[in-house]
N, C-alpha and C. Protein backbone atom coordinates (compact mmCIF):
# COMPACT_ATOMS: atom_id res chain seq x y z
N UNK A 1 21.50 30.79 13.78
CA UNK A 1 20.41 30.05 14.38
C UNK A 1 20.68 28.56 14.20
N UNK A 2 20.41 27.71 14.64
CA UNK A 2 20.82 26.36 14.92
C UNK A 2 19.62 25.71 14.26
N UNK A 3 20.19 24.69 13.97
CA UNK A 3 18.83 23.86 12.87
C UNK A 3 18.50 22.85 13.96
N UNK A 4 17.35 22.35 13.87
CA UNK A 4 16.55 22.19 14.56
C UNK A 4 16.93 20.31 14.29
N UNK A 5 16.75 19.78 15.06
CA UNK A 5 17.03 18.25 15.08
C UNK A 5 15.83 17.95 14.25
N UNK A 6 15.90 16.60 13.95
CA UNK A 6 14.66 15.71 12.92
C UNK A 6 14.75 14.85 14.20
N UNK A 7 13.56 14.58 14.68
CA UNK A 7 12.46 13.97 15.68
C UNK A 7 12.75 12.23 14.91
N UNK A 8 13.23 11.26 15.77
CA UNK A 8 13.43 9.78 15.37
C UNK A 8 12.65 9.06 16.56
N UNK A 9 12.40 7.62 15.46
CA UNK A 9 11.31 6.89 15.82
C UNK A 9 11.80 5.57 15.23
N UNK A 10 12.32 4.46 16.21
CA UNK A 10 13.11 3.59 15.94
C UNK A 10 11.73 2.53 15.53
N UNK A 11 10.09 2.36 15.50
CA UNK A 11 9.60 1.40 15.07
C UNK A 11 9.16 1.93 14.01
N UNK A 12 9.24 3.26 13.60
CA UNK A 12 8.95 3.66 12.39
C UNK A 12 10.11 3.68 11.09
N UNK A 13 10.72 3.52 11.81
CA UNK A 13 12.33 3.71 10.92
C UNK A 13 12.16 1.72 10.48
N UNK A 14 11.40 0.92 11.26
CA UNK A 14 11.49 -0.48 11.05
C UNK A 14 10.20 -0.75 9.95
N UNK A 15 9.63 0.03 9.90
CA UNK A 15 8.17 0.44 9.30
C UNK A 15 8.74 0.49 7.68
N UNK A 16 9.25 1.67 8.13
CA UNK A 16 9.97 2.00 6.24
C UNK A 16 11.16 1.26 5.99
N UNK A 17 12.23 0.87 6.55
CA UNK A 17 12.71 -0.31 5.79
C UNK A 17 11.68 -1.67 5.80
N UNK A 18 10.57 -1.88 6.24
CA UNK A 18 10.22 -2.94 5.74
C UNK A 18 9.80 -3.17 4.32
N UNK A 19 9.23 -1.78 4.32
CA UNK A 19 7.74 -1.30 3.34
C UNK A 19 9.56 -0.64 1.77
N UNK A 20 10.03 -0.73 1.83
CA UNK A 20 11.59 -0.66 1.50
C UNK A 20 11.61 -1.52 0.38
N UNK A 21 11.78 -2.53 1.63
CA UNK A 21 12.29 -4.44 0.92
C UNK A 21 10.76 -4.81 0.12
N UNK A 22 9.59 -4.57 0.68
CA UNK A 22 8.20 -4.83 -0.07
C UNK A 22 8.32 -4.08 -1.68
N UNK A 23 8.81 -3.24 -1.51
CA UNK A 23 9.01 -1.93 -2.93
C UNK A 23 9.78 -2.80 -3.48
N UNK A 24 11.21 -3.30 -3.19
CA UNK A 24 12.26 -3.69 -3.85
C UNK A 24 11.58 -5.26 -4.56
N UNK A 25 11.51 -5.83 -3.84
CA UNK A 25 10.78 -7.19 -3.98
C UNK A 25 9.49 -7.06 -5.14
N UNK A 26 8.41 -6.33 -4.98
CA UNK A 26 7.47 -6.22 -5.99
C UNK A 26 8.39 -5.46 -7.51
N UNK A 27 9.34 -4.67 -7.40
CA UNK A 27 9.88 -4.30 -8.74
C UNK A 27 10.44 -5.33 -9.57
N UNK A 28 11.18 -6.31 -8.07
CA UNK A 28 11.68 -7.42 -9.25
C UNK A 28 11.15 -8.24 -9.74
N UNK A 29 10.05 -8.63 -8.98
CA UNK A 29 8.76 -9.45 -9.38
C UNK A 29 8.36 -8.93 -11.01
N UNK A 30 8.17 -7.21 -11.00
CA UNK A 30 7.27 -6.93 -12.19
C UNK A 30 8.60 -6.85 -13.17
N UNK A 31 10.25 -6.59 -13.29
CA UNK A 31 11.19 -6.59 -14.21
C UNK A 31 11.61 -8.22 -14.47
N UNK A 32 10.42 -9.35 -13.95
CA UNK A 32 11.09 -10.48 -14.21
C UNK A 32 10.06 -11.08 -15.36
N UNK A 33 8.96 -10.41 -15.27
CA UNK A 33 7.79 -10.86 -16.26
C UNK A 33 8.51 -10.56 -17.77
N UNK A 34 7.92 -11.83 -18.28
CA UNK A 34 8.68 -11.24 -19.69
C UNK A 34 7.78 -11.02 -20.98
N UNK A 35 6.26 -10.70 -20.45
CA UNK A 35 5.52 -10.18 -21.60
C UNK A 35 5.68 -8.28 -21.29
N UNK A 36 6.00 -8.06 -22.16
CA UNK A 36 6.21 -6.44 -21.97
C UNK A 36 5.12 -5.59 -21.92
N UNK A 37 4.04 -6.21 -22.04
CA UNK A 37 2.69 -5.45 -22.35
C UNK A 37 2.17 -5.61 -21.35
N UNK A 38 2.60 -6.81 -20.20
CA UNK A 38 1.55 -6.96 -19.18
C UNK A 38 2.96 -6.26 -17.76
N UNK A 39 4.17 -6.33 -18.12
CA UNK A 39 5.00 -5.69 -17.37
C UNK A 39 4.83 -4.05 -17.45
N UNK A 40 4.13 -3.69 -18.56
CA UNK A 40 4.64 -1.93 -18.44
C UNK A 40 3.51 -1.47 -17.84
N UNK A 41 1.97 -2.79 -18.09
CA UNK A 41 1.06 -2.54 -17.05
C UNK A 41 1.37 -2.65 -15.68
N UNK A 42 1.68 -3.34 -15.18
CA UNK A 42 2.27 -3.37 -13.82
C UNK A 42 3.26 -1.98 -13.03
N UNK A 43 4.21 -2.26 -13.68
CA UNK A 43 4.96 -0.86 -13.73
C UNK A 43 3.86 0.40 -13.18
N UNK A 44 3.39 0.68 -14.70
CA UNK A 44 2.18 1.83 -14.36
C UNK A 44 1.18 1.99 -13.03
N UNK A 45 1.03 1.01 -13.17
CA UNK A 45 0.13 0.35 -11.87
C UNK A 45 0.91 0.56 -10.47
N UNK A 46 1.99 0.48 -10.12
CA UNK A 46 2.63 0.31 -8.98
C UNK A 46 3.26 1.21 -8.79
N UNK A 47 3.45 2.50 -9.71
CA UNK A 47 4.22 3.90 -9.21
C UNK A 47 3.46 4.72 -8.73
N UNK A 48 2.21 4.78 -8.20
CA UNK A 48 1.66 5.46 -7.43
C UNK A 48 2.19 5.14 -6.23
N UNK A 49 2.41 3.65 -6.22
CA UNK A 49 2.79 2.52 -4.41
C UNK A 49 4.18 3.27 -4.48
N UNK A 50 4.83 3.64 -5.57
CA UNK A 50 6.43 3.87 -5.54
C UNK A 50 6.60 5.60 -5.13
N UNK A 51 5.91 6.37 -5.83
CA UNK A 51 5.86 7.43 -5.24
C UNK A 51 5.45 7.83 -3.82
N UNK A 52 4.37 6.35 -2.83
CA UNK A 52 4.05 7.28 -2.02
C UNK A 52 5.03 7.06 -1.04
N UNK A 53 5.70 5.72 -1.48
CA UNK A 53 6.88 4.81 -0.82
C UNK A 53 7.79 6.41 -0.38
N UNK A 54 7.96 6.51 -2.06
CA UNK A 54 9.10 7.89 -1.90
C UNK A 54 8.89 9.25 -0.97
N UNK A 55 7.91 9.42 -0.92
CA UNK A 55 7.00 10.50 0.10
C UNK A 55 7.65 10.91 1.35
N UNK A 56 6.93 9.45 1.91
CA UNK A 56 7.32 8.52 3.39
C UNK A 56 8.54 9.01 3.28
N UNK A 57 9.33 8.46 2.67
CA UNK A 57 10.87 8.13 3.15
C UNK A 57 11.67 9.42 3.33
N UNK A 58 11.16 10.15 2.20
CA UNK A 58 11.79 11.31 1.95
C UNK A 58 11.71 12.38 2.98
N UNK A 59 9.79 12.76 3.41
CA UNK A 59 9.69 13.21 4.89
C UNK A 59 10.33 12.31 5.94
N UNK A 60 10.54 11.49 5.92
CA UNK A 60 11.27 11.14 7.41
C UNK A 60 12.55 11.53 7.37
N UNK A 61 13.43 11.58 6.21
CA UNK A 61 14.67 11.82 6.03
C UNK A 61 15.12 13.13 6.40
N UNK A 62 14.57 14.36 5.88
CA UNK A 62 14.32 15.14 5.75
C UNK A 62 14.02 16.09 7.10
N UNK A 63 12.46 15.35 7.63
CA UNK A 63 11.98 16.14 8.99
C UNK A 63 12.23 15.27 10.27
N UNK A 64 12.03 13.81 10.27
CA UNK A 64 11.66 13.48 10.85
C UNK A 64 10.52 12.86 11.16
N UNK A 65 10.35 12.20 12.25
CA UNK A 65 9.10 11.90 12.74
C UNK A 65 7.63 12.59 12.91
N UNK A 66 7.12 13.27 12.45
CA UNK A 66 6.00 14.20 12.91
C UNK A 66 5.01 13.81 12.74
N UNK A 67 3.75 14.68 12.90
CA UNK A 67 2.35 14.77 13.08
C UNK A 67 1.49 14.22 11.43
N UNK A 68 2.66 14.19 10.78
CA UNK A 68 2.16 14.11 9.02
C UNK A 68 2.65 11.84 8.75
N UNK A 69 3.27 11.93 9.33
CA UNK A 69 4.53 10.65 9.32
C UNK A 69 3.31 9.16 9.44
N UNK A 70 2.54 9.40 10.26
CA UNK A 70 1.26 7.74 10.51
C UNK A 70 0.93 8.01 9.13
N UNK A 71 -0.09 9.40 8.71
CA UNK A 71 -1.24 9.56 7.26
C UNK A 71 -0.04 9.17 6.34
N UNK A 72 1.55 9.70 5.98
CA UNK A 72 1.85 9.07 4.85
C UNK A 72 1.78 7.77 4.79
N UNK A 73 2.46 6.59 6.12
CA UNK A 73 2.63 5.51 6.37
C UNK A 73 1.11 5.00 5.85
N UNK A 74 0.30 5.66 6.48
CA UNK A 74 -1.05 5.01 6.19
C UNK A 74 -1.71 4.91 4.13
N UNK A 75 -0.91 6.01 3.66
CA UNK A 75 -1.29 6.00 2.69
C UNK A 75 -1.27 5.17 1.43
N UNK A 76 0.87 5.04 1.83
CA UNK A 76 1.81 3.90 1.25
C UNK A 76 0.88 2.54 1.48
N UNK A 77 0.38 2.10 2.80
CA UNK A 77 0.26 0.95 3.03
C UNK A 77 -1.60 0.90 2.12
N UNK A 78 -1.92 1.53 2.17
CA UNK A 78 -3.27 1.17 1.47
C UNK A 78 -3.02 1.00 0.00
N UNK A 79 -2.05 1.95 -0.64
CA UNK A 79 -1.85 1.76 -2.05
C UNK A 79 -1.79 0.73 -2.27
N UNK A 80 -0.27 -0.09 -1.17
CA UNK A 80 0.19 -1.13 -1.49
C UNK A 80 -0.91 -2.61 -1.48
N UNK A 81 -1.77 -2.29 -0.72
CA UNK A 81 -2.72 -3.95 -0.24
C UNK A 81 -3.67 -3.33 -1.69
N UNK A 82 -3.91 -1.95 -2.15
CA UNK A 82 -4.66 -1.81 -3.26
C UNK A 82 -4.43 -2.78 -4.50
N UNK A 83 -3.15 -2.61 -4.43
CA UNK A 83 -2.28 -3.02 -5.82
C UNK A 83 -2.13 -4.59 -5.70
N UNK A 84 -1.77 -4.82 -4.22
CA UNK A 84 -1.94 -6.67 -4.35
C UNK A 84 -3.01 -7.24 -4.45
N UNK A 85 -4.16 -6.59 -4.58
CA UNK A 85 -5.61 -6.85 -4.54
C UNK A 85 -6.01 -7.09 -6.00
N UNK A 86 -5.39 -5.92 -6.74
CA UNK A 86 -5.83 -5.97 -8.07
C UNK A 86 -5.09 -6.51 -9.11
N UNK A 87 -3.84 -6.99 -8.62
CA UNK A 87 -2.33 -7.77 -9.56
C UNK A 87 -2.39 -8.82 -8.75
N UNK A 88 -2.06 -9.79 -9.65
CA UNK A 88 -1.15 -10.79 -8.89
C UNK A 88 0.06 -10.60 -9.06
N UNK A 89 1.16 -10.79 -8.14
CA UNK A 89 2.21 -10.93 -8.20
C UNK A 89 3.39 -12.01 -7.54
């Protein structure tokens, strides 16, 4: 039986490398702080944004584009404005 193609979506594929470089960028932000008590808060704080980052990426990799692909996008992106809301960074 033939495996089935993964469904691509070239402004969504621009979506998650953006939201990518936003992940990469806020880690180095929180590994540059040098009180360790207010960095491991941060940390803690931002792996929910990192897991859902991982989610996203992983279903698209994986399946493709589908019917599930906006709600993760949507989910990542609320964590993320959550977390800049409540940190400065």
């Amino acid at each position: 039986m033939a495996k089935k193609r993964r469904k691509l979506n070239k402004d969504f594929e621009k979506k998650i490398y953006s939201s990518k470089k936003n992940v990469e960028l806020v880690l180095a932000k929180i590994y540059d702080i040098d009180d360790e008590d207010i960095q491991k808060d941060y940390l803690t704080s931002f792996k929910k944004v990192v897991f859902l980052f991982d989610q996203l990426k992983d279903d698209y990799e994986s399946i493709g584009f589908n019917e599930d692909s906006e709600q993760l996008m949507l989910n990542y992106e609320n964590s993320f404005n959550l977390f800049e809301l409540e940190f400065e960074i």
